[in-house]
N, C-alpha and C. Protein backbone atom coordinates (compact mmCIF):
# COMPACT_ATOMS: atom_id res chain seq x y z
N UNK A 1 30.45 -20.85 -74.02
CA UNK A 1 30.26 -20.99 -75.45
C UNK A 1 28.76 -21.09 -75.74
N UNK A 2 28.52 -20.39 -76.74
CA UNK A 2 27.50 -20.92 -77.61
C UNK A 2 27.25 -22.46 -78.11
N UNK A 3 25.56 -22.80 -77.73
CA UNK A 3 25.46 -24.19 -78.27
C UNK A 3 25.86 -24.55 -79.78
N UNK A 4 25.47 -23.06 -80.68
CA UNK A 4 25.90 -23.23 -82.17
C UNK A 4 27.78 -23.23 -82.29
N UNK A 5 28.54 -22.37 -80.95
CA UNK A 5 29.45 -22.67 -80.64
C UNK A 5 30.24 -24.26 -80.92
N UNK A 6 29.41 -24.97 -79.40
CA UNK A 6 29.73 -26.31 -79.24
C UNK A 6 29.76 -27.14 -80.74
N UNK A 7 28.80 -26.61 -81.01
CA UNK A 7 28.15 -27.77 -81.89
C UNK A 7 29.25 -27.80 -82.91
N UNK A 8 29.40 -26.57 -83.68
CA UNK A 8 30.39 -26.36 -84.04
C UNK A 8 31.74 -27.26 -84.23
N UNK A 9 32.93 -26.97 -82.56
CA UNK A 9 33.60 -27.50 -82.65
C UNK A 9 33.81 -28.49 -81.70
N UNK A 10 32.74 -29.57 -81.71
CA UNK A 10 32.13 -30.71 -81.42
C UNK A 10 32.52 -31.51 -83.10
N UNK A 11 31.60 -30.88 -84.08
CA UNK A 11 31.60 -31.74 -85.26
C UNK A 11 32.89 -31.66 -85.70
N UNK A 12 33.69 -30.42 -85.93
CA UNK A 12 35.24 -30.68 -85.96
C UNK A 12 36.25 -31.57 -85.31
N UNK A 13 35.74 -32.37 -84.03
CA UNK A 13 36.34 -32.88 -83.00
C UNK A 13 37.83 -31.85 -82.50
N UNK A 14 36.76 -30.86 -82.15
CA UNK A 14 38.21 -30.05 -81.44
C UNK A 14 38.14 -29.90 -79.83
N UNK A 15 37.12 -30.58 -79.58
CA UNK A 15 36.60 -30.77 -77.87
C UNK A 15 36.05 -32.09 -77.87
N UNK A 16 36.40 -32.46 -75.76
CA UNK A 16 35.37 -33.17 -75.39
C UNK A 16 34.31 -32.42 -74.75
N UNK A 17 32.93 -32.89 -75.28
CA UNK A 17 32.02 -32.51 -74.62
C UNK A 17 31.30 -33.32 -73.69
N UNK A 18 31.36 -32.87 -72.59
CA UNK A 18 30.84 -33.88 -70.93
C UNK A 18 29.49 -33.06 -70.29
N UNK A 19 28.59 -34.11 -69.97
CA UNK A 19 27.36 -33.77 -69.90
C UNK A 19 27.30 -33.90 -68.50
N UNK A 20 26.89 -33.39 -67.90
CA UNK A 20 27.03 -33.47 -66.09
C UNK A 20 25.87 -33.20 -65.42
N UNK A 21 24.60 -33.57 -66.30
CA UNK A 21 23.16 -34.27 -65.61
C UNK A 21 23.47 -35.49 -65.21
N UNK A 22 21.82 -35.56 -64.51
CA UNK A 22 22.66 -37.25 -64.11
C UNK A 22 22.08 -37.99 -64.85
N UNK A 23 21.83 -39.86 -65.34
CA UNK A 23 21.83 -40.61 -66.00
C UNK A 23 20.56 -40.68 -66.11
N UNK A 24 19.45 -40.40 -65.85
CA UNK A 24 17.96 -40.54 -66.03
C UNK A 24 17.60 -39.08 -67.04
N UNK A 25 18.23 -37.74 -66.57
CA UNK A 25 18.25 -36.91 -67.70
C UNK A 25 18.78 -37.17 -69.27
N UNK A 26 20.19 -38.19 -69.21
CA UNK A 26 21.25 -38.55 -70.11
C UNK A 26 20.26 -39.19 -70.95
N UNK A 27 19.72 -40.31 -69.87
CA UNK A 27 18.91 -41.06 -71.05
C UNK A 27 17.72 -40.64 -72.08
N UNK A 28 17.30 -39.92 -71.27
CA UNK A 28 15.85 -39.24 -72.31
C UNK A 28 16.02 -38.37 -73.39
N UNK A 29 17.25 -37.74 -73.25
CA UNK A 29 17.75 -36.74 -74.09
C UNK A 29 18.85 -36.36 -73.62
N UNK A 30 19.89 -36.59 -74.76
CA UNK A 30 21.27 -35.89 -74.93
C UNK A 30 22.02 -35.71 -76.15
N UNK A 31 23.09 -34.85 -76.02
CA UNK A 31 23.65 -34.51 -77.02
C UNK A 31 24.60 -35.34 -78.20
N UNK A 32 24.46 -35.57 -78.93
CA UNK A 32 25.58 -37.24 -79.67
C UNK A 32 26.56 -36.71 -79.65
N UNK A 33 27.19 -37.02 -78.92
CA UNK A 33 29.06 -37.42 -78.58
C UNK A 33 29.06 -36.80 -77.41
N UNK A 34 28.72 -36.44 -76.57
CA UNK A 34 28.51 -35.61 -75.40
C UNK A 34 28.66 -37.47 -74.41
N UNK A 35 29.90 -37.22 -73.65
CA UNK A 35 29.92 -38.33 -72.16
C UNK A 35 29.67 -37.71 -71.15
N UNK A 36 28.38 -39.00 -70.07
CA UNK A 36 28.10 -38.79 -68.84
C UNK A 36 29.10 -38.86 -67.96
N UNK A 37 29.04 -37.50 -67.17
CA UNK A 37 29.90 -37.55 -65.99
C UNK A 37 29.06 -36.71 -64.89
N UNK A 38 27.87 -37.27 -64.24
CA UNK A 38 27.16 -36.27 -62.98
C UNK A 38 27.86 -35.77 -62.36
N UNK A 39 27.27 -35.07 -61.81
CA UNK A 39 27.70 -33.72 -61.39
C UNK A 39 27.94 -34.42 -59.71
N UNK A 40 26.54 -35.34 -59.44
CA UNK A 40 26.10 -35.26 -58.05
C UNK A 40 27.50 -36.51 -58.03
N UNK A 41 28.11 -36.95 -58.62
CA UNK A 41 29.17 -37.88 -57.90
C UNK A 41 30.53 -37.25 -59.11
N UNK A 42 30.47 -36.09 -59.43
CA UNK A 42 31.52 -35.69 -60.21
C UNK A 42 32.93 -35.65 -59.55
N UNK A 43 33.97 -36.18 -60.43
CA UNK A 43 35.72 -36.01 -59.74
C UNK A 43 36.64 -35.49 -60.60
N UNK A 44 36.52 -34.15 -60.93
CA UNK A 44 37.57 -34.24 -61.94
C UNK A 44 38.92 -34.95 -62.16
N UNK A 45 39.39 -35.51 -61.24
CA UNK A 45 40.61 -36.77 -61.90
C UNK A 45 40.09 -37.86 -62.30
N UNK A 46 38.65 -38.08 -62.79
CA UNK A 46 38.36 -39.15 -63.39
C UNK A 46 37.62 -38.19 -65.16
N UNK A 47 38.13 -37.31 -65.26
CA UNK A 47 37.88 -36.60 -66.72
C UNK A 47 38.53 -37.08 -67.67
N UNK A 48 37.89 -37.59 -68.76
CA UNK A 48 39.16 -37.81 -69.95
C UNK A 48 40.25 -36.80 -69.99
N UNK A 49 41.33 -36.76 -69.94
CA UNK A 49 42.52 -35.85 -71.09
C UNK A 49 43.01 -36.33 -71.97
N UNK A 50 42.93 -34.86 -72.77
CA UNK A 50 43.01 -35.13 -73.65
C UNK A 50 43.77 -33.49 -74.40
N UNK A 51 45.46 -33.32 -74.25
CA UNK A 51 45.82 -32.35 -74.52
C UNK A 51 45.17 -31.67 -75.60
N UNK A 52 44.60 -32.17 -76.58
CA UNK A 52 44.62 -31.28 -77.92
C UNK A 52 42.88 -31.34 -78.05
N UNK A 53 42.48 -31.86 -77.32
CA UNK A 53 40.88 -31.67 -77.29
C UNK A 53 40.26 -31.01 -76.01
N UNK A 54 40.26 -29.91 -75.45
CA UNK A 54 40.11 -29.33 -74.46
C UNK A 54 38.15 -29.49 -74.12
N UNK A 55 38.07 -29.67 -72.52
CA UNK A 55 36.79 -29.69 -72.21
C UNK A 55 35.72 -28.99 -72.28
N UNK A 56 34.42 -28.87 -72.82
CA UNK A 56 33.32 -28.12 -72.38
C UNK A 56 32.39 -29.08 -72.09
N UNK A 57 31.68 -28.37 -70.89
CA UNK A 57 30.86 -28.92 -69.79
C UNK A 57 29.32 -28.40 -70.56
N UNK A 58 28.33 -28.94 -69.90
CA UNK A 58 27.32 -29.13 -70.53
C UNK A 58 25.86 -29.31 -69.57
N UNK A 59 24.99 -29.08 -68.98
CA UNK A 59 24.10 -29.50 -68.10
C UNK A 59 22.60 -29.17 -68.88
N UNK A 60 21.55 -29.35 -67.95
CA UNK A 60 20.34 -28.65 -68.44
C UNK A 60 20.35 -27.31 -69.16
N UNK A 61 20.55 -26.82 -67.82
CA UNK A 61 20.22 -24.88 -68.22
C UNK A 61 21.75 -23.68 -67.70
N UNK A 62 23.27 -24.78 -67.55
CA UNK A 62 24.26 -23.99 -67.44
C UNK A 62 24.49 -23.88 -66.01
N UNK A 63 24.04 -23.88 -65.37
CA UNK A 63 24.06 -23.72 -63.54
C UNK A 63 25.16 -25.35 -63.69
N UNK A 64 24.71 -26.28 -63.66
CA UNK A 64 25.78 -27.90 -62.96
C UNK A 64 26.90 -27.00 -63.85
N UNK A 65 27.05 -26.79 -65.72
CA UNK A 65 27.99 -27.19 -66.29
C UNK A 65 29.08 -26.09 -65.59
N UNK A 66 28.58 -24.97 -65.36
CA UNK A 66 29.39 -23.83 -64.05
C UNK A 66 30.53 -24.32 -63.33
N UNK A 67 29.16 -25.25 -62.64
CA UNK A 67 30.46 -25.73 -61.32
C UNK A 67 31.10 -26.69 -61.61
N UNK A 68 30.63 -27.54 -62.32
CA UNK A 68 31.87 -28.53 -62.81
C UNK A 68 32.81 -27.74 -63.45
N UNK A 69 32.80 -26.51 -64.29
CA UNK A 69 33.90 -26.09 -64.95
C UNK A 69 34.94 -25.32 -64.09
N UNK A 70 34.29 -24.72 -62.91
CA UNK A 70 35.05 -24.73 -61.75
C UNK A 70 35.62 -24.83 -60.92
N UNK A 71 35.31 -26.25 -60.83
CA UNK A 71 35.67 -27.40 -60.30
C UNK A 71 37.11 -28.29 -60.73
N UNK A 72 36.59 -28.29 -62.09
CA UNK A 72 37.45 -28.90 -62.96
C UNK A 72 38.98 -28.00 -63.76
N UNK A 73 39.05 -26.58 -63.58
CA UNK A 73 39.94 -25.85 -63.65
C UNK A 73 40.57 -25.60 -61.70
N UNK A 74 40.09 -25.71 -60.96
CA UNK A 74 40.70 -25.87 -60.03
C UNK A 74 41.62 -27.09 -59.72
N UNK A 75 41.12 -28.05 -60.54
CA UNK A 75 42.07 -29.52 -60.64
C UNK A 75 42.91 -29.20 -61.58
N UNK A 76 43.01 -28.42 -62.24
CA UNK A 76 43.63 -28.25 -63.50
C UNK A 76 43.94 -29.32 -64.71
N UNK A 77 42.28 -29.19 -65.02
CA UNK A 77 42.08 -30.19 -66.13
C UNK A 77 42.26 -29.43 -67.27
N UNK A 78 42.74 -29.82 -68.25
CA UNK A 78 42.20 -28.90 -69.78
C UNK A 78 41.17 -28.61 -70.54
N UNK A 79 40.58 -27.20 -70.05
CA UNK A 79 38.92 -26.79 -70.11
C UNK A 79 39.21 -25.20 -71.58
N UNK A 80 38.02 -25.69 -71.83
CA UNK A 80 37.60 -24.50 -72.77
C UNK A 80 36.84 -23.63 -72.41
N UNK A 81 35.60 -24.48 -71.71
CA UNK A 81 34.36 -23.30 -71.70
C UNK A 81 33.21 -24.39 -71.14
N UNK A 82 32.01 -23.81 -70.89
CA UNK A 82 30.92 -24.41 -70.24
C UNK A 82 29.79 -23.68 -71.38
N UNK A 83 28.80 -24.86 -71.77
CA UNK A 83 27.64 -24.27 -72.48
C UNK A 83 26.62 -23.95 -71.85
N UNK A 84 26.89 -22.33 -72.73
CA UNK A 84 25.79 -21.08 -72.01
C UNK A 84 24.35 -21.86 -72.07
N UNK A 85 23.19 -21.80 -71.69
CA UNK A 85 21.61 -22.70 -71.55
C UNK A 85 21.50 -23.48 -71.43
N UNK A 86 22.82 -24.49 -71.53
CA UNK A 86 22.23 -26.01 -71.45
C UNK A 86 22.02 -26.64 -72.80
N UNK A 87 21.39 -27.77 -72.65
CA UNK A 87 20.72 -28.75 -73.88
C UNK A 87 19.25 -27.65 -74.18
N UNK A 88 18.57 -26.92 -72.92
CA UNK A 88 17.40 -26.28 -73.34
C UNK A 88 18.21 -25.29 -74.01
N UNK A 89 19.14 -24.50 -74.39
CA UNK A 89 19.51 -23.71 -75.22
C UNK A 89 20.06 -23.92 -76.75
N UNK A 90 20.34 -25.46 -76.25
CA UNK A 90 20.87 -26.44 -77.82
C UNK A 90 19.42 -26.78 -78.25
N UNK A 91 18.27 -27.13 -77.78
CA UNK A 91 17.73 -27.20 -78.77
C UNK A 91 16.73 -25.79 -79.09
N UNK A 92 16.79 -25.08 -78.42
CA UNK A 92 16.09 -23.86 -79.13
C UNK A 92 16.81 -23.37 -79.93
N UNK A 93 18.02 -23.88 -80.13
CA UNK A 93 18.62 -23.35 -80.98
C UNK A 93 18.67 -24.16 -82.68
N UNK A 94 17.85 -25.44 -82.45
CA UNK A 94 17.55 -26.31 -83.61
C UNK A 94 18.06 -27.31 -83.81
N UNK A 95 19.16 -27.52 -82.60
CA UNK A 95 20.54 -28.43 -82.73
C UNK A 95 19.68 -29.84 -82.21
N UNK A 96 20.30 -30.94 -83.23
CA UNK A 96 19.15 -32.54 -82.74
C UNK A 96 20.00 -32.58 -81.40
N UNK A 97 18.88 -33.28 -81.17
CA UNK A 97 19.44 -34.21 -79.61
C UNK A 97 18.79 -35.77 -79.95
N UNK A 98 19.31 -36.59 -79.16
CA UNK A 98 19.40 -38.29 -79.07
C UNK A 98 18.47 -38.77 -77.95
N UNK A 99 17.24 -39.26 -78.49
CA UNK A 99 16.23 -39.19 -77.64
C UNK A 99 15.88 -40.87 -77.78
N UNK A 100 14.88 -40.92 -76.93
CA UNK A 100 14.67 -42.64 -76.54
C UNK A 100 12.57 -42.52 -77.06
N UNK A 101 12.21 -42.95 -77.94
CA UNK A 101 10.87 -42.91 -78.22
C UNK A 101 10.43 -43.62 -77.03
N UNK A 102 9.18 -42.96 -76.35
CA UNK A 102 8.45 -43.66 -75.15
C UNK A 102 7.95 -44.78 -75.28
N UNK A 103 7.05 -45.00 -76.56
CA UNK A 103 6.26 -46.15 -77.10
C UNK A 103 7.24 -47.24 -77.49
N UNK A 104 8.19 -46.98 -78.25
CA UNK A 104 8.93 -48.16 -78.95
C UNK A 104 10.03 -48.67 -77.97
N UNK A 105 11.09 -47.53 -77.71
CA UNK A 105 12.19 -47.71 -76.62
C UNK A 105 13.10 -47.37 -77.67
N UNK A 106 12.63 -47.41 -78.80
CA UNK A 106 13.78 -47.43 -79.90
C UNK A 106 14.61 -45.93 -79.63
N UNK A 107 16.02 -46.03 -80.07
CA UNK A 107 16.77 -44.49 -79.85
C UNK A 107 16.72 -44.00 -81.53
N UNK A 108 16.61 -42.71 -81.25
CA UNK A 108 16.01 -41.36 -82.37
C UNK A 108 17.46 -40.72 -81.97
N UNK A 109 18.26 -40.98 -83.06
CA UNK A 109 19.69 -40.81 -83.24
C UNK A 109 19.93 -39.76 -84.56
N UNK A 110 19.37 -38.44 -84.55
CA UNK A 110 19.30 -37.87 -85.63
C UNK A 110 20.82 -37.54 -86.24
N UNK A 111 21.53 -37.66 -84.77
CA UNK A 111 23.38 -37.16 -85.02
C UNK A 111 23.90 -37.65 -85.73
């Protein structure tokens, strides 16, 4: 999918969207409503289900969200799709992300 995709039907709540960097990427920047699940200790039987909200996976630049989605249809979880670029493709695409200001600590929650 497209990030304007996700984003899409993200704000509809017609997906979960799972982010599968690991928690030092999560924190500096991520997507609002998007849950951590790394990649480097990923299980798909620990995925939410959720019949009527089907999964898309999510990483930097599309390479992790791949194999988790591969991963995770081999378990036969309920998957939609994996986002094409990453978060670097969500935001070139204009879409906010949920960032942590360096100076303050304060979170920049534009979502």
């Amino acid at each position: 999918m497209t990030p304007k995709e996700v984003a899409a039907a993200l704000s509809s709540g017609e997906i979960v969207l799972i982010d599968v960097r690991e928690p030092i990427e999560y924190a500096a920047e991520r997507i609002h409503g998007a849950l951590l699940y790394p990649l480097s200790t990923f299980d798909p039987a620990e995925l939410p289900r959720d019949e009527k909200r089907p999964i898309v996976f999510q990483c930097g630049s599309g390479k992790r969200s791949e194999t988790a989605f591969n991963a995770a249809a081999k378990a036969g979880v309920p998957l939609r799709a994996h986002m094409r670029g990453g978060i670097g493709a969500w935001k070139a695409a204009g879409l906010p992300v949920v960032t942590i200001d360096p100076v303050s600590g304060l979170v920049r929650d534009p979502g």
